[in-house]
Protein backbone atom coordinates (compact mmCIF):
# COMPACT_ATOMS: atom_id res chain seq x y z
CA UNK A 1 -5.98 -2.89 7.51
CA UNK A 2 -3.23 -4.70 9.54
CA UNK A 3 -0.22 -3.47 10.28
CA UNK A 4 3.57 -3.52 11.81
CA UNK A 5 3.19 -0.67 14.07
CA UNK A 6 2.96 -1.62 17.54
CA UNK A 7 5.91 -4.12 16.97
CA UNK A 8 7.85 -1.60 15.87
CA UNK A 9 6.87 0.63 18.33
CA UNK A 10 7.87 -1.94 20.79
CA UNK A 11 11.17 -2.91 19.30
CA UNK A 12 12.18 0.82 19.62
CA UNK A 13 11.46 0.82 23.15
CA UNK A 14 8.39 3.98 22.35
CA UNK A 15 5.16 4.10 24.03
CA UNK A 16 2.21 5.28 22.16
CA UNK A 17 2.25 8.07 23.75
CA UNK A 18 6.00 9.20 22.57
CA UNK A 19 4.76 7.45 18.79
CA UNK A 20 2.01 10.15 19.39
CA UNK A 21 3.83 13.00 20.09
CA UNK A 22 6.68 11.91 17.03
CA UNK A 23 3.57 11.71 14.44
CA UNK A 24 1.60 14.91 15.61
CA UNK A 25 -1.37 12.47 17.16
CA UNK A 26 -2.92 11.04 20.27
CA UNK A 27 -1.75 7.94 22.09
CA UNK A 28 -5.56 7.44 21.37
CA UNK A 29 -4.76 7.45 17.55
CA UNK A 30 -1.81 5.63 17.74
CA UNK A 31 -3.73 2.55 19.84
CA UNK A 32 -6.85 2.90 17.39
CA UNK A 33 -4.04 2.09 14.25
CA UNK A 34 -2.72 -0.80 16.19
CA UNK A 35 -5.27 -2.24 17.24
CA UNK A 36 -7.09 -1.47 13.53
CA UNK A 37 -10.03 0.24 14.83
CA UNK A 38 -8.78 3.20 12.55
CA UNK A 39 -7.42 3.41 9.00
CA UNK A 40 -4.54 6.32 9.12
CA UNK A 41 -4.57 9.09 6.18
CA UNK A 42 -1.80 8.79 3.93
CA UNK A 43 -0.02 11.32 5.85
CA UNK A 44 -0.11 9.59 9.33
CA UNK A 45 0.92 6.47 7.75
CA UNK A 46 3.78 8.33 6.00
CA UNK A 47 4.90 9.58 9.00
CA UNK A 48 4.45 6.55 11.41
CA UNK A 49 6.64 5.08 8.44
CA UNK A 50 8.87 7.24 8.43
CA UNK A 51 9.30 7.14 12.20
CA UNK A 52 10.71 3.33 11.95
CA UNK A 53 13.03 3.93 8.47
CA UNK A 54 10.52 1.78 6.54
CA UNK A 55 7.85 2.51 3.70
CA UNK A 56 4.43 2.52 4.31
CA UNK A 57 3.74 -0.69 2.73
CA UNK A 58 6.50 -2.15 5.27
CA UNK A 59 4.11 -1.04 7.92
CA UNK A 60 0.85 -1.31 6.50
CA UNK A 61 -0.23 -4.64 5.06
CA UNK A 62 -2.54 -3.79 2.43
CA UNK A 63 -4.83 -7.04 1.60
CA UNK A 64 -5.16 -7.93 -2.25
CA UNK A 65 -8.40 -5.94 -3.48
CA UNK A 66 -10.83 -7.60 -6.14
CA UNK A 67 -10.31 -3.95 -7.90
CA UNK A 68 -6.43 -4.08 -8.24
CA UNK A 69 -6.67 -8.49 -9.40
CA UNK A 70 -9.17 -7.36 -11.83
CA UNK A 71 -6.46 -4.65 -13.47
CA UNK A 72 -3.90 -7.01 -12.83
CA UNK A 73 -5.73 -9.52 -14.83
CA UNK A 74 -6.84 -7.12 -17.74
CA UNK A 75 -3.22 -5.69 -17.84
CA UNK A 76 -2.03 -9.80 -18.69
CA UNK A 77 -4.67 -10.20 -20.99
CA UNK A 78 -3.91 -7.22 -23.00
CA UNK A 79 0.08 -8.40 -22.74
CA UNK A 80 -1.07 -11.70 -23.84
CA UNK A 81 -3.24 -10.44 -27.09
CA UNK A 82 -0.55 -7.99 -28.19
CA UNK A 83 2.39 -10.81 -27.54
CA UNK A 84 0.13 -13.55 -29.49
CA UNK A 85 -0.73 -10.82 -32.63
CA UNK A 86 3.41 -10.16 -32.41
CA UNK A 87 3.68 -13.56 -33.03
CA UNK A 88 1.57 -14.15 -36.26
């Protein structure tokens, strides 16, 4: 998962260490998020979120899964059947 955090972290002037200490975690933690080598819980990422005044998914760039395009695709279809039987 890719993500904003080190820019952030850099913008507010914070070392990993002090990003650490405001999240409850390791500078370890904090340098295995940025770098990606570790996905956060829901929690962390709330907080680390939280942290900068932005919402997880302003931090965390979550790619487009082949789960979510399939329900986005059966959601349309269903639209599309119920707007063309509306129609007739």
């Amino acid at each position: 998962m890719k993500n904003r955090v080190r820019v952030l972290r850099e913008a507010r002037g914070f070392t990993q260490e002090q990003l650490g200490k405001l999240t409850g975690v390791s500078r370890q933690a904090i340098n295995a998020v940025e770098t990606g080598k570790f996905e956060p819980s829901i929690w962390l990422a709330y907080d680390i979120a939280q942290v900068f005044g932005y919402s997880i998914e302003e931090v965390f760039l979550f790619p487009e899964s082949e789960r979510k395009s399939r329900a986005e695709k059966s959601r349309r279809d269903i639209d599309g059947s119920t707007a063309a039987a509306d129609a007739e």
